[in-house]
C-alpha atoms as a PDB file:
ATOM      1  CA  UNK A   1     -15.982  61.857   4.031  1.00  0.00           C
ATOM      2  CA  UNK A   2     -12.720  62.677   6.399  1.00  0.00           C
ATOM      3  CA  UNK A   3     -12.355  65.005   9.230  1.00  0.00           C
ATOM      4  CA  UNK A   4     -10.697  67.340   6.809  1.00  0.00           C
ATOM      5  CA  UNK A   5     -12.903  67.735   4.219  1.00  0.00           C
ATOM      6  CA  UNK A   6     -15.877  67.684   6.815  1.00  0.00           C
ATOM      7  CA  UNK A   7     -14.403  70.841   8.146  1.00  0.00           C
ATOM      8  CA  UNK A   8     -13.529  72.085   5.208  1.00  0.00           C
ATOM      9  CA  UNK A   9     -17.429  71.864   4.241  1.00  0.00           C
ATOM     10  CA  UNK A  10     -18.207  73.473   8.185  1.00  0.00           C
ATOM     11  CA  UNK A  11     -15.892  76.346   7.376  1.00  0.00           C
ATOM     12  CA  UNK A  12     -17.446  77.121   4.108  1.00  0.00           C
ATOM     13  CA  UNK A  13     -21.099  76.731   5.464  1.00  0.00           C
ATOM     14  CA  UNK A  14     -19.980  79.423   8.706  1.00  0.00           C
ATOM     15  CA  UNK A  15     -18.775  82.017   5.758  1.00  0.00           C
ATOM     16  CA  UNK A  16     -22.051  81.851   3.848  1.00  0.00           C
ATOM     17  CA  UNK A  17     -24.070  82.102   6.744  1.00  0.00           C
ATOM     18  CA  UNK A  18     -22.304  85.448   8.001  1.00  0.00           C
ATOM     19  CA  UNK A  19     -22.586  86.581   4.339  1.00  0.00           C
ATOM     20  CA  UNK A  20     -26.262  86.208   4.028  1.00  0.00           C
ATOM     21  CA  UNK A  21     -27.101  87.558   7.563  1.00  0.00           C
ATOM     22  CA  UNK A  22     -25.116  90.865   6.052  1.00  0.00           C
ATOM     23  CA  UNK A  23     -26.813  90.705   2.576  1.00  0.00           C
ATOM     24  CA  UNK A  24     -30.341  90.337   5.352  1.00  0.00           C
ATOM     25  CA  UNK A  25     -29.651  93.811   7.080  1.00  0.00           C
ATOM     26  CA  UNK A  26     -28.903  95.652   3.919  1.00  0.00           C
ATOM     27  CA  UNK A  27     -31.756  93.874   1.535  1.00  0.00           C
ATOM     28  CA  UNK A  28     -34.879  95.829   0.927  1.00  0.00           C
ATOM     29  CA  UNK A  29     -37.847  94.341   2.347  1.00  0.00           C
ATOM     30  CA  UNK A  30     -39.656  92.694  -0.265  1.00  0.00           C
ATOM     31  CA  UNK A  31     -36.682  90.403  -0.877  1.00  0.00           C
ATOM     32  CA  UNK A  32     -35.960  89.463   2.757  1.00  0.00           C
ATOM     33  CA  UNK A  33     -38.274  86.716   3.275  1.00  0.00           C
ATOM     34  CA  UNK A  34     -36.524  85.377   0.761  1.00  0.00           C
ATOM     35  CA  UNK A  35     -33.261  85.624   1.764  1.00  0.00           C
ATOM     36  CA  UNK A  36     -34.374  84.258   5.568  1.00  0.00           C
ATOM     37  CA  UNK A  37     -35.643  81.409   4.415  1.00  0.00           C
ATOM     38  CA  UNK A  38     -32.082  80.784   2.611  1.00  0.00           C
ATOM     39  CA  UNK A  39     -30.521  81.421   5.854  1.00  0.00           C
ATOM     40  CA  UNK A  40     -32.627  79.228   7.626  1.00  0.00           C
ATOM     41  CA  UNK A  41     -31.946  76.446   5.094  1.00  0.00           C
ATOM     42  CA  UNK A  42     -28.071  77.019   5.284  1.00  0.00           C
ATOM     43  CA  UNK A  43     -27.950  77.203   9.071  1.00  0.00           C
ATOM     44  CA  UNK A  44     -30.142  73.707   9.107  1.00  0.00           C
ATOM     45  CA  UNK A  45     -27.890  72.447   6.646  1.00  0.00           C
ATOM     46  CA  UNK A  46     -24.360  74.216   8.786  1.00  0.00           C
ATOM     47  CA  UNK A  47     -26.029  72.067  12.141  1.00  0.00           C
ATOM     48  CA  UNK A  48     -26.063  69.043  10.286  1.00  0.00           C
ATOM     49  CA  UNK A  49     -22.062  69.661   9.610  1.00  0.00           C
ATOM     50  CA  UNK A  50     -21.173  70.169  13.065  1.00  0.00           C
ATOM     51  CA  UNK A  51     -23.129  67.323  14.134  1.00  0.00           C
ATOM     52  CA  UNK A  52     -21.067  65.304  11.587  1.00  0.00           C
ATOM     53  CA  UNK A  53     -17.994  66.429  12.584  1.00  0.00           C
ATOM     54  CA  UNK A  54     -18.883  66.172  16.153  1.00  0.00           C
ATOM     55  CA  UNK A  55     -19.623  62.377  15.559  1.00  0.00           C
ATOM     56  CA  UNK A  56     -16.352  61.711  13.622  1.00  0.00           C
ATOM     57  CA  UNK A  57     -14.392  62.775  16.704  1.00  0.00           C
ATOM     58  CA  UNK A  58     -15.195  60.648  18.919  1.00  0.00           C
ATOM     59  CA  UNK A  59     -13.782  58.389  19.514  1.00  0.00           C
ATOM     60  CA  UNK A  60     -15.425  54.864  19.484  1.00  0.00           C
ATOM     61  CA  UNK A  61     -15.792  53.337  23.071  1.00  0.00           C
ATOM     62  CA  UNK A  62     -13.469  50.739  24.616  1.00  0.00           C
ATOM     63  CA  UNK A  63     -14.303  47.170  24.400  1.00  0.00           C
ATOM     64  CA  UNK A  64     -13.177  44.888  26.936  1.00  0.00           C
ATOM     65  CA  UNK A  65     -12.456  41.227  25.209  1.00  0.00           C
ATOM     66  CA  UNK A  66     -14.295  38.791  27.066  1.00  0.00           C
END
């Protein structure tokens, strides 16, 4: 997957997040157990993504030829 689309994916995840933690605070009770354990899957899944696209910046360390 590139950088781009890997961000792309990050971006979408940060929206959805925000989203839900809105629908949380106006949700009647019964449903938001529900709707936290969404969240907590979507920010698990939003960590991963930023991990990834952590990793594909860095660049790979210098090799000295021998």
């Amino acid at each position: 997957m590139s950088i781009r689309m890997i961000a792309k994916e990050l971006y979408r995840l940060e929206k959805e997040v925000e989203k839900l933690e809105e629908q949380i605070k106006c949700a009647p009770a019964e449903q938001r157990e529900a709707l936290r354990d969404r969240l907590r899957r979507l920010k698990a899944e939003r960590n991963r993504m930023r991990k990834t696209l952590d990793g594909a910046k860095v660049p790979p360390p210098f090799h000295h030829p021998l």
